[in-house]
Protein backbone atom coordinates (compact mmCIF):
# COMPACT_ATOMS: atom_id res chain seq x y z
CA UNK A 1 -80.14 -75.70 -5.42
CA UNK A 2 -83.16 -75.85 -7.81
CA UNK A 3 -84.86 -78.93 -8.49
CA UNK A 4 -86.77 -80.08 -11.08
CA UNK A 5 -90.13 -80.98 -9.52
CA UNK A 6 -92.17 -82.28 -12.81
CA UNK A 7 -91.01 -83.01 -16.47
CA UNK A 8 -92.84 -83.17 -19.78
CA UNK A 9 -92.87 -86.48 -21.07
CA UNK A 10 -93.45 -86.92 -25.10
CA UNK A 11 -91.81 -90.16 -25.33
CA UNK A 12 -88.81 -92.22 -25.91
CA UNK A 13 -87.52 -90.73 -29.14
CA UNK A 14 -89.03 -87.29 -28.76
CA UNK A 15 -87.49 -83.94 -29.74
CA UNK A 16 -89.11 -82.14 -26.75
CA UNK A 17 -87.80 -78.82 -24.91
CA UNK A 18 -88.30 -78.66 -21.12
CA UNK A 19 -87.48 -75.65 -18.93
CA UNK A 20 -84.21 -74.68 -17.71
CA UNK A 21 -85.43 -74.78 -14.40
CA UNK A 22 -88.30 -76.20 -11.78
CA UNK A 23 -92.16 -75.44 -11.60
CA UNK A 24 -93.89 -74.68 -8.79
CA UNK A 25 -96.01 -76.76 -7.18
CA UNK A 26 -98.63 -73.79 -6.27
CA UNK A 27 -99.97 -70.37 -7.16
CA UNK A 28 -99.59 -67.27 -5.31
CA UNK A 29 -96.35 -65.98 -3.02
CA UNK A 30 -97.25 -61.98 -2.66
CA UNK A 31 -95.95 -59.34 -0.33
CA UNK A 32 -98.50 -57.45 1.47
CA UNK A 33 -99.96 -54.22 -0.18
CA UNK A 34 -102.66 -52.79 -2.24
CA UNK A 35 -102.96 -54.46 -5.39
CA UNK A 36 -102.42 -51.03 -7.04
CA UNK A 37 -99.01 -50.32 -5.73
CA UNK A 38 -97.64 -54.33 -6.31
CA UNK A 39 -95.89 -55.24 -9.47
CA UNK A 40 -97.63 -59.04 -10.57
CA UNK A 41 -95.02 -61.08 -12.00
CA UNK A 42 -96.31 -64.97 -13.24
CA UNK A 43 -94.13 -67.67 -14.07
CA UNK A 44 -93.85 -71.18 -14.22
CA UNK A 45 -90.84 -71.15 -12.07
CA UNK A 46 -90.10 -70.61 -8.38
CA UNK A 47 -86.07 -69.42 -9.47
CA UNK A 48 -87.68 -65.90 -9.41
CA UNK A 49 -88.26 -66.02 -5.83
CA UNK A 50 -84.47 -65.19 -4.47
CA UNK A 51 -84.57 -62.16 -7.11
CA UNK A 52 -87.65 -60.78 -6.79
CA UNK A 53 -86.32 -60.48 -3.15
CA UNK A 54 -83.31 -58.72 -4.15
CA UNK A 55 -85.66 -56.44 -6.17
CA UNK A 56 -87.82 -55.33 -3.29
CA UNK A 57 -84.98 -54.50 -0.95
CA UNK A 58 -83.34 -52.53 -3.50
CA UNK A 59 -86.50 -50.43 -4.67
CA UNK A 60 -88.89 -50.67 -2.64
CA UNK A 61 -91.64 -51.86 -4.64
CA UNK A 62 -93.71 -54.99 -3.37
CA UNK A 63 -94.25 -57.98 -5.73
CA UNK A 64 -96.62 -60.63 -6.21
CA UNK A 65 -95.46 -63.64 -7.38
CA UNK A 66 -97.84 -66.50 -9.50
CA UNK A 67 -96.26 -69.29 -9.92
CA UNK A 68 -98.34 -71.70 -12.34
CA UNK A 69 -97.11 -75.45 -13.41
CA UNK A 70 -95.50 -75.09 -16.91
CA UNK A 71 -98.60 -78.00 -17.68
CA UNK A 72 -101.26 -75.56 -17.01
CA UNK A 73 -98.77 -71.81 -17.44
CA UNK A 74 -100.28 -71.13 -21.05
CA UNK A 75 -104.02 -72.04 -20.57
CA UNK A 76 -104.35 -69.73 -17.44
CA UNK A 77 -102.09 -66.87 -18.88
CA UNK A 78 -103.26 -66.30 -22.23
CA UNK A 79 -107.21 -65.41 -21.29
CA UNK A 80 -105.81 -62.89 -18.55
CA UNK A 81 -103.17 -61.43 -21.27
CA UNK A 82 -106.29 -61.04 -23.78
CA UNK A 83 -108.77 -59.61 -21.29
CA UNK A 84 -106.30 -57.48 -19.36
CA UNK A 85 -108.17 -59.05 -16.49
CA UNK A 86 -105.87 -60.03 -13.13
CA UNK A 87 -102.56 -59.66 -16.18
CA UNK A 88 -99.38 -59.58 -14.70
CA UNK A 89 -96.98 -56.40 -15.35
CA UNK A 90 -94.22 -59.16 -15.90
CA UNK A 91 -94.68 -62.56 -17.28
CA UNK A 92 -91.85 -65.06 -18.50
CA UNK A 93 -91.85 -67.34 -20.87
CA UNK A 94 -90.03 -70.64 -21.46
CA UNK A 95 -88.54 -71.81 -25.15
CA UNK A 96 -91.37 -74.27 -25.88
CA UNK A 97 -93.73 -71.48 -26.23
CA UNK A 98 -91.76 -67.96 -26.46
CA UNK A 99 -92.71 -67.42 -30.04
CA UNK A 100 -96.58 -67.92 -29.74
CA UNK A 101 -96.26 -64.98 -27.19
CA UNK A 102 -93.88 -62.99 -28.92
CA UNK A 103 -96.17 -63.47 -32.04
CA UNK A 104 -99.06 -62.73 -30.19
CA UNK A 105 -98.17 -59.36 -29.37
CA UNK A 106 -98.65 -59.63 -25.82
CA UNK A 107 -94.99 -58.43 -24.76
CA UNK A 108 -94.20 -54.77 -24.91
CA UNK A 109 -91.76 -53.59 -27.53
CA UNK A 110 -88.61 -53.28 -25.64
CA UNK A 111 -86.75 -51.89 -28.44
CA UNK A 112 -88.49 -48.76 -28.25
CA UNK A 113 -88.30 -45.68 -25.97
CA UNK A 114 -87.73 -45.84 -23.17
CA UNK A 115 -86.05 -49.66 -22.76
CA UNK A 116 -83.62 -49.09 -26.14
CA UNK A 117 -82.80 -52.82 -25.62
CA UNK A 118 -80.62 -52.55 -28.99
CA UNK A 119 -78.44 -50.97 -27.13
CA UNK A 120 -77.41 -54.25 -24.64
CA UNK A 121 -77.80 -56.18 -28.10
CA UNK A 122 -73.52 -56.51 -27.68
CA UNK A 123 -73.66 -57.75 -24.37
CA UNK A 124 -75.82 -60.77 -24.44
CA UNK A 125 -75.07 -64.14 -26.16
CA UNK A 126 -76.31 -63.53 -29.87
CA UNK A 127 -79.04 -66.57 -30.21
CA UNK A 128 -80.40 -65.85 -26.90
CA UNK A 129 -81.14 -62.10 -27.58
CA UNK A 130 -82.11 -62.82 -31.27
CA UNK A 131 -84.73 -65.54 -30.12
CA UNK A 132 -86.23 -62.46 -27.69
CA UNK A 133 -87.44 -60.66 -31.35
CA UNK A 134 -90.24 -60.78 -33.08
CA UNK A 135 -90.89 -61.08 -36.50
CA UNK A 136 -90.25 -57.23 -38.06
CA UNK A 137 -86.59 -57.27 -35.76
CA UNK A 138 -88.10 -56.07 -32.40
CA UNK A 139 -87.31 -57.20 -29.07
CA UNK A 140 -90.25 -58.36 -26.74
CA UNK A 141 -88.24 -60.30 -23.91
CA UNK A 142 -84.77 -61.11 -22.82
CA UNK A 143 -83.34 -63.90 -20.97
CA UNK A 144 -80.54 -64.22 -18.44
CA UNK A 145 -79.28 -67.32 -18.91
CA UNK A 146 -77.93 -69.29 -22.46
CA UNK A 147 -78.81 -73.30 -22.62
CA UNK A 148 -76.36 -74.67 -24.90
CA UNK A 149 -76.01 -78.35 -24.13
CA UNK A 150 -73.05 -81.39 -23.88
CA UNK A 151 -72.69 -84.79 -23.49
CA UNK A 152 -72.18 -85.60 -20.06
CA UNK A 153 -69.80 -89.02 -19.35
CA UNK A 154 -68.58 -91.04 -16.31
CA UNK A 155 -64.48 -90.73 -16.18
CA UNK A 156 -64.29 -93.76 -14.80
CA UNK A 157 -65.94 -95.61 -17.72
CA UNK A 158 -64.11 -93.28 -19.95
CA UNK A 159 -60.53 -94.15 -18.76
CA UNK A 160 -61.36 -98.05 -18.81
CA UNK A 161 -62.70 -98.19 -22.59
CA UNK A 162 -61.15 -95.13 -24.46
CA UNK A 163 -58.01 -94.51 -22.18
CA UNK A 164 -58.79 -91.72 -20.87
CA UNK A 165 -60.99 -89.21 -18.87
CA UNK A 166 -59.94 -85.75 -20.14
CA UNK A 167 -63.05 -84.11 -22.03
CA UNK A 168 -61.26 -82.94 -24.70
CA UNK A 169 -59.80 -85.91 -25.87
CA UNK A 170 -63.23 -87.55 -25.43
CA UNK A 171 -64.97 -85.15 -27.37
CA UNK A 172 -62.63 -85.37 -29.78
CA UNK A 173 -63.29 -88.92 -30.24
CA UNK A 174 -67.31 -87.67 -30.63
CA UNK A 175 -66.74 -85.29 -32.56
CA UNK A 176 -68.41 -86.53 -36.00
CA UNK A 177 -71.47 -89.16 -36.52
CA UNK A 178 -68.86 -92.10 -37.22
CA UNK A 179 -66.86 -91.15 -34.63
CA UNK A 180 -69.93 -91.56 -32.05
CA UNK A 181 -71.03 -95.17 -33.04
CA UNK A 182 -66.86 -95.91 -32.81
CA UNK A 183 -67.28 -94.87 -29.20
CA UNK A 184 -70.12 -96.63 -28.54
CA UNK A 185 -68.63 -99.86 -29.87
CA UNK A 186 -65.56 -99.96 -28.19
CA UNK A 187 -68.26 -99.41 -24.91
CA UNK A 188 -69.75 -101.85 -25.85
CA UNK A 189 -66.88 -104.33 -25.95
CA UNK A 190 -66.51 -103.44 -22.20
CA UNK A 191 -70.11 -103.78 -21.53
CA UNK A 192 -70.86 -100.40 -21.40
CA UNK A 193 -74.29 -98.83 -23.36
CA UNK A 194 -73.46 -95.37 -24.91
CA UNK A 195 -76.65 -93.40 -24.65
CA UNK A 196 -80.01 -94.44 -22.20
CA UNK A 197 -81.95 -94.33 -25.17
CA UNK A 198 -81.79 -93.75 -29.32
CA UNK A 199 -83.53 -90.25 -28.54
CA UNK A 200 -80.47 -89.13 -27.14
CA UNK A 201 -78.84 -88.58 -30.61
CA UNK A 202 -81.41 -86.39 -32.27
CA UNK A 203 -79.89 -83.31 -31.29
CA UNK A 204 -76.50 -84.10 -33.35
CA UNK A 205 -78.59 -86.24 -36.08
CA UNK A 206 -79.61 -82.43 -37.51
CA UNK A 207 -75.72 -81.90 -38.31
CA UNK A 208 -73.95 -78.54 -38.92
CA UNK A 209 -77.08 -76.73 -40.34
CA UNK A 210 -80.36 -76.84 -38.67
CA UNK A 211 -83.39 -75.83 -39.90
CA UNK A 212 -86.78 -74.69 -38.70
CA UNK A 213 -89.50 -76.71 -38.99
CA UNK A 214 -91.41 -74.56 -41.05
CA UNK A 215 -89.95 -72.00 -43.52
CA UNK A 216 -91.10 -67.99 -44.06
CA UNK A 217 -93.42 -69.75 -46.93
CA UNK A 218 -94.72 -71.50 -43.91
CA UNK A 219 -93.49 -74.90 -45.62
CA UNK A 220 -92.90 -77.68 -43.32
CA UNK A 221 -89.17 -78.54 -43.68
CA UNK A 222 -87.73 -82.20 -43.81
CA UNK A 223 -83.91 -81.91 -43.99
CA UNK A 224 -81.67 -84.57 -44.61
CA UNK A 225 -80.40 -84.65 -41.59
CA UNK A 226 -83.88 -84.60 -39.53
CA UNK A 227 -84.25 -87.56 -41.55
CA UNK A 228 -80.80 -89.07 -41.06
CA UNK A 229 -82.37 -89.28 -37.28
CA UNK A 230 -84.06 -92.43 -38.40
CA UNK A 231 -81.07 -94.27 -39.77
CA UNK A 232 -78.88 -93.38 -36.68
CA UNK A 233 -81.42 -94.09 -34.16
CA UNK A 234 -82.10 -97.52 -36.13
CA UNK A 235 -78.20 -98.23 -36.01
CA UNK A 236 -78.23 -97.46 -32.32
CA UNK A 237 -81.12 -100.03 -31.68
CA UNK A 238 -79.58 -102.69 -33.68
CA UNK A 239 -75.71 -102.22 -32.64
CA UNK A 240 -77.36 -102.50 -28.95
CA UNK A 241 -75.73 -99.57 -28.03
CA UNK A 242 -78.31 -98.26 -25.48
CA UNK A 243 -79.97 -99.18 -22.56
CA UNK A 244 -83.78 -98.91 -24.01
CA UNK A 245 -83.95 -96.38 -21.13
CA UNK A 246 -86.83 -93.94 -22.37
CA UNK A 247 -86.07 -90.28 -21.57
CA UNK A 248 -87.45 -88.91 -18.75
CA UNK A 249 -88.62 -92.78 -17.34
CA UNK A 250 -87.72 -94.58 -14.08
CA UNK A 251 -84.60 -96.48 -15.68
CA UNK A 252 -83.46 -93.41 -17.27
CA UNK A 253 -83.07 -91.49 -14.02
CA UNK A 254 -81.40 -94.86 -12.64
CA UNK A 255 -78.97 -95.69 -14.71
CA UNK A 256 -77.15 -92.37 -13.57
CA UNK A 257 -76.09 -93.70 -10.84
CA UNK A 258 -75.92 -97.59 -10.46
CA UNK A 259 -76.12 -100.42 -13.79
CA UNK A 260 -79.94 -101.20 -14.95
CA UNK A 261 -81.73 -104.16 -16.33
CA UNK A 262 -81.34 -104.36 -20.36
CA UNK A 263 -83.20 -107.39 -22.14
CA UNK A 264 -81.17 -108.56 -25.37
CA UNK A 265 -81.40 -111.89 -26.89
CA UNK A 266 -84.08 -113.17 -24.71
CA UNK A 267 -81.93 -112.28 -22.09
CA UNK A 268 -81.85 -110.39 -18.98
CA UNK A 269 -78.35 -108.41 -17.85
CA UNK A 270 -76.91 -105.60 -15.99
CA UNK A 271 -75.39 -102.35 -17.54
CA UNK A 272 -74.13 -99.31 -17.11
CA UNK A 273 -74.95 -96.32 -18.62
CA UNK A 274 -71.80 -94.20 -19.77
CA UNK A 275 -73.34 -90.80 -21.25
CA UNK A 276 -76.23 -88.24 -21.05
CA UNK A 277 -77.09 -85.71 -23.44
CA UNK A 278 -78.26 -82.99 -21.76
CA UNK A 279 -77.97 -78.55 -21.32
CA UNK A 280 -76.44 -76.82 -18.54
CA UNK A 281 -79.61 -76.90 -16.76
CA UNK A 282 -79.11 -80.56 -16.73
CA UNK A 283 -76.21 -80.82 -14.62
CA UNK A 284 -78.36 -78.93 -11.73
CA UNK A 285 -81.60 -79.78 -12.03
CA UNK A 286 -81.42 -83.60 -13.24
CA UNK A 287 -77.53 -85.44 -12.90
CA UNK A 288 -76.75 -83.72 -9.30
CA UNK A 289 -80.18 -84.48 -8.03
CA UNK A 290 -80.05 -88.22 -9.45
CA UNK A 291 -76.51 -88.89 -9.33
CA UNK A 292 -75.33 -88.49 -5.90
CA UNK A 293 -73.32 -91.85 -5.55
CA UNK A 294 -71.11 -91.19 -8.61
CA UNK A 295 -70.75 -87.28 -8.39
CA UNK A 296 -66.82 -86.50 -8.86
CA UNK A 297 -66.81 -89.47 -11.58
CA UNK A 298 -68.71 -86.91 -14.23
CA UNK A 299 -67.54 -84.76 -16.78
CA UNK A 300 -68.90 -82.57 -20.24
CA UNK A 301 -67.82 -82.55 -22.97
CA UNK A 302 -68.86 -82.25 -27.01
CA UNK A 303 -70.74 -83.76 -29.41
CA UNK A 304 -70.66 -83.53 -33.23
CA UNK A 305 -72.96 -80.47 -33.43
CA UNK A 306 -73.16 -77.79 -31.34
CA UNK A 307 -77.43 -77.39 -29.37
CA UNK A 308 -79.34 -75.81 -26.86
CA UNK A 309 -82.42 -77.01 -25.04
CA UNK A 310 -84.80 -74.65 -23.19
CA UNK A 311 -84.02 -71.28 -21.79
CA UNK A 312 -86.62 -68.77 -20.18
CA UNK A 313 -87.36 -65.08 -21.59
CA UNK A 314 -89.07 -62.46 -19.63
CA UNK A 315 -90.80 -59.61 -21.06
CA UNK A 316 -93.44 -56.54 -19.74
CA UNK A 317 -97.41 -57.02 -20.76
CA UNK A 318 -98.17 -54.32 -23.10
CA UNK A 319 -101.18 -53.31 -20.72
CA UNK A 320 -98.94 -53.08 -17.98
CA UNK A 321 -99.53 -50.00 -15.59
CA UNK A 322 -96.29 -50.14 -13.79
CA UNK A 323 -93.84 -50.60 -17.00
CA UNK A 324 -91.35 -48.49 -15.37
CA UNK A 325 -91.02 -50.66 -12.52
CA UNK A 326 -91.70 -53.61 -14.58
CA UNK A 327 -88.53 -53.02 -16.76
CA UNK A 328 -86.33 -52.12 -13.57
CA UNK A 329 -87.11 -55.84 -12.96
CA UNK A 330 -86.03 -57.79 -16.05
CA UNK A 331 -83.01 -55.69 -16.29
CA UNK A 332 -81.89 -56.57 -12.94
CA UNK A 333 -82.41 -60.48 -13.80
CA UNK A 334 -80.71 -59.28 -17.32
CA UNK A 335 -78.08 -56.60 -17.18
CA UNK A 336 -77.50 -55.93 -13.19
CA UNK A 337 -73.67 -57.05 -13.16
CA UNK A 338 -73.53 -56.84 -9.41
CA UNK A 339 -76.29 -59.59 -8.92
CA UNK A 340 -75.69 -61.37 -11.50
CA UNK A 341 -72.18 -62.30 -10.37
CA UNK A 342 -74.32 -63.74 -7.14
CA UNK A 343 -76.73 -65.28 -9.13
CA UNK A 344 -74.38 -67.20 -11.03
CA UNK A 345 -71.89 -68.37 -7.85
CA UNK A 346 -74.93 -69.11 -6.33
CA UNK A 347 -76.78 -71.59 -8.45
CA UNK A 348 -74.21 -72.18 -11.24
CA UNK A 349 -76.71 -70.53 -13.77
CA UNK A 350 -74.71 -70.24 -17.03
CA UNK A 351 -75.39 -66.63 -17.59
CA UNK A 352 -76.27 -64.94 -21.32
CA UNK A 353 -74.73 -61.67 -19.76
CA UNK A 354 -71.01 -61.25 -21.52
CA UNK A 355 -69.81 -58.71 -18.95
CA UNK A 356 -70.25 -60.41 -16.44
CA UNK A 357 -69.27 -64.01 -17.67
CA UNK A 358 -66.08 -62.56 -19.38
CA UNK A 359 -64.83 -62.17 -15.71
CA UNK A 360 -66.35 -64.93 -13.67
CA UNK A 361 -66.13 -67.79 -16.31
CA UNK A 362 -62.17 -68.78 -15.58
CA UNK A 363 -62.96 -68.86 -11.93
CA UNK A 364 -65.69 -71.73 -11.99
CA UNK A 365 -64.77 -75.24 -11.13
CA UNK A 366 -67.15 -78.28 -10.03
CA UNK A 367 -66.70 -81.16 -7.91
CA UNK A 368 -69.60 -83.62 -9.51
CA UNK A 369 -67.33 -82.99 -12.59
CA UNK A 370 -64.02 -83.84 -10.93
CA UNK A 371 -63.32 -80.23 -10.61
CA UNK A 372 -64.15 -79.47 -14.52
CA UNK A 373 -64.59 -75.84 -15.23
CA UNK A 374 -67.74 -76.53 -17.39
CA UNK A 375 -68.91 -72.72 -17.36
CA UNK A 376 -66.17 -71.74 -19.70
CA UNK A 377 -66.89 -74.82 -21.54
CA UNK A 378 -70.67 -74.06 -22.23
CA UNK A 379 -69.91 -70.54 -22.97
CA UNK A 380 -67.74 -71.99 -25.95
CA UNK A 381 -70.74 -74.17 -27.41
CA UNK A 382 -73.01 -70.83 -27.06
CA UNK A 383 -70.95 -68.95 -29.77
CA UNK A 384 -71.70 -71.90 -32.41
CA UNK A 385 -75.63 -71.69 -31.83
CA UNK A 386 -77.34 -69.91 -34.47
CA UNK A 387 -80.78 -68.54 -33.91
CA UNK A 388 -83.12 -68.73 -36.47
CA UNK A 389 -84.42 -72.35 -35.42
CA UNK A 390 -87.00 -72.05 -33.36
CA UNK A 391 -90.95 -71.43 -34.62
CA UNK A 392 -94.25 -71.86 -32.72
CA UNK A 393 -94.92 -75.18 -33.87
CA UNK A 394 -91.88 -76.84 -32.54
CA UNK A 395 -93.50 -78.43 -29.33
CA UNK A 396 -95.84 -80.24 -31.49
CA UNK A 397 -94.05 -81.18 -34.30
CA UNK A 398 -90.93 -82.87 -32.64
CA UNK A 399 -93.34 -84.78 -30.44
CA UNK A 400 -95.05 -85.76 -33.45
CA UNK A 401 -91.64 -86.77 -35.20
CA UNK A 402 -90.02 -88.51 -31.93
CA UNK A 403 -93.62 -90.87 -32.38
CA UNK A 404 -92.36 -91.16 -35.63
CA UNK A 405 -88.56 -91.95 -35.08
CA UNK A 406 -89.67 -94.56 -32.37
CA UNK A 407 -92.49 -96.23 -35.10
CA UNK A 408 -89.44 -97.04 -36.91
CA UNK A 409 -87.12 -98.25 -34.13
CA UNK A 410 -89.28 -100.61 -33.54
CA UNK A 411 -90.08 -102.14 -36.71
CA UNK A 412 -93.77 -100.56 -36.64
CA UNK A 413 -93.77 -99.09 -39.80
CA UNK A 414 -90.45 -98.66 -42.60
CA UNK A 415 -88.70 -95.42 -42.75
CA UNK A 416 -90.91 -93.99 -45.72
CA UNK A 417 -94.36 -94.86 -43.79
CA UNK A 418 -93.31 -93.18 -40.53
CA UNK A 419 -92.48 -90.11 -42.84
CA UNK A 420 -95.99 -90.07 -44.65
CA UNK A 421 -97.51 -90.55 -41.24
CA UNK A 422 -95.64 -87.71 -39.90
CA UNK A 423 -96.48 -85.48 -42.86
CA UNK A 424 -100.32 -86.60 -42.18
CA UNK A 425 -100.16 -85.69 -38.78
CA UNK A 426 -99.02 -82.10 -39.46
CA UNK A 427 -101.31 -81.63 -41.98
CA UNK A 428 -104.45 -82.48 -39.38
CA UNK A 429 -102.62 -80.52 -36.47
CA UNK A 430 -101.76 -77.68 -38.22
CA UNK A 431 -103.71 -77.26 -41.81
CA UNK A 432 -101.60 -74.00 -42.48
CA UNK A 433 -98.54 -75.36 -42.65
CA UNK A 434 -97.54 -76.16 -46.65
CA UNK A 435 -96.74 -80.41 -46.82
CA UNK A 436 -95.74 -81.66 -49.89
């Protein structure tokens, strides 16, 4: 199973994206050979190593594998992709940063001769190959697997304060804004906390109709419900409905598995967490690896919107002097049905690949989710995702806004202040970006 080795941190109420998967800890796993005849593939992931692998055996071409901490991935790749100098044939990148290298140019056009990607366009979950295109409609890298995410619960907790366990009856209960806060009252009254932290509800606190950050006028974008994040994330803190667990901290990783310290009223008391918003990556990489004493007791289910968090493309360097071989690659982690169905047995990958998930996806079943088939359930919150959300500037500007958010929270600054700030802030990071 992969594990999540190292995690980006940008605060309690930040609107960061991690990868759907671990980093490595080193650089450098090659197979012998002249550096002529190997095909250099660099990542910030070690979940290539089992296919690369799978590649060699099958073709007969040796690989060299970089693996580079997501931390450091950009700074070393982008001076070797603009020099040609030691440049990988295959590079991949994760969601935080795919459209500063699809922008960039550095990926070969895929939709051209001889790839033709348009012609898989059918077969692959429609945000994740849309968010592989560039600007003018072409496709620089595709991805294997779709992110969309859920709110994870404990049954147990579930069937003492809302009568029951089943998911869809629970998401059904979550299914709006109001219908979340009822929830996390009637928790409450059973002294339960909903969510770790208020950061968990930004991805529903967009609504029905997200927005990029920054328009095709390259004006920043401030919708009403980016800004309803404040208000619901105030309510939150003031109903005492979390656990003041920051994402990603100590406490946050604890309370998956056994009650945690909460201070309220000058007080100190025990509490149990009952939900985590997370992707499908989450359930690998972060609940099973941090929730080993209550695994069967879990379950997924809905939210009021529909998200996705992270995902990793891969895509050919345009210099590339093995493209041939380069593209056999990606479409075996892509299109190649037979490994694929391995792949996803294996290590429970939620696939982007439609023939292949249309016949594996009834067969899937979990025991740390009391035997849920949550494979069928994610590829149900995939079809709502729309693409057109994600911009180069994302990274920044949701840590920026989480600061924000959290300014707020804690009676720092009033709602209109932390918005002027946040406008500020853009302005100085990025002074092409339109602010009113």
């Amino acid at each position: 199973m992969r594990k999540l080795v190292s995690l980006l941190t940008i605060g309690a109420l930040s609107v960061g994206v991690l990868s759907a998967c671990s980093d490595g800890g080193s650089e450098g796993s090659s197979s012998e050979g002249s550096k002529d005849d190997v095909l250099k593939i660099w990542s910030f992931t070690d979940e290539l190593k089992e296919p690369i692998k799978t590649f060699e055996e099958r073709n007969g071409v040796k690989v060299e594998l970089t693996i580079v901490p997501t931390a450091d991935y950009a700074t070393k790749l982008k001076p070797a992709l603009e020099s040609g100098v030691g440049a990988p044939d295959v590079f991949t990148g994760e969601i935080a940063f795919l459209k500063q290298w699809i922008d960039a140019g550095y990926w070969e056009n895929l939709s051209e001769e001889p790839y033709n990607a348009e012609e898989v366009s059918g077969d692959i979950v429609p945000y994740v190959f849309d968010l592989g295109k560039d600007k003018d409609g072409n496709v620089r890298a595709l991805s294997w697997q779709t992110t969309p995410g859920g709110i994870y619960y404990k049954r147990s907790i579930a069937k003492e304060a809302l009568g029951t366990d089943d998911p869809a009856e629970v998401g059904e209960m979550m299914s709006s804004m109001d219908g979340l806060f009822e929830v996390g009252e009637k928790l409450k009254d059973k002294g339960y906390k909903l969510f770790p932290d208020e950061g968990s509800i930004r991805w529903f606190a967009q609504g029905d109709d997200p927005q990029a950050w920054v328009n095709e006028d390259n004006e920043l974008v401030l919708t009403e419900g980016k800004q309803n994040y404040f208000d619901y994330a105030k309510e939150l803190r003031e109903n005492n409905l979390t656990a003041l667990a920051p994402e990603w901290s100590p406490s946050w990783f604890e309370g998956m598995d056994k009650p945690i310290k909460v201070k309220e009223g000058g007080k100190e008391t025990e509490t149990e967490v009952f939900s985590y918003v997370l992707p499908t990556w989450g359930l690998h990489a972060v609940l099973k690896e941090n929730a080993k004493d209550t695994a069967g007791d879990w379950a997924v289910t809905s939210g009021p919107s529909p998200y996705f968090w992270g995902g990793t493309w891969v895509g050919i360097y345009k210099d590339s002097k093995h493209k041939e071989e380069a593209y056999d690659f990606i479409k075996l982690m892509t299109q190649d049905e037979e490994f694929l169905t391995e792949w996803a047995k294996e290590t429970g990958d939620v696939l982007a690949y439609n023939p292949v998930t249309e016949k594996i996806k009834t067969d899937f079943s979990d025991e740390f989710l009391g035997g849920q088939n949550n494979y069928e359930f994610f590829l149900g919150e995939a079809e709502s995702i729309k693409p057109g959300i994600v911009t180069k500037y994302d990274q920044q500007l949701d840590t920026l806004y989480g600061a924000a958010v959290n300014s707020y929270v804690e009676g720092k600054k009033s709602k209109e202040d932390a918005i002027k700030e946040f406008k500020k802030q853009v302005k100085n990071a990025y002074p092409d970006i339109v602010v009113d």
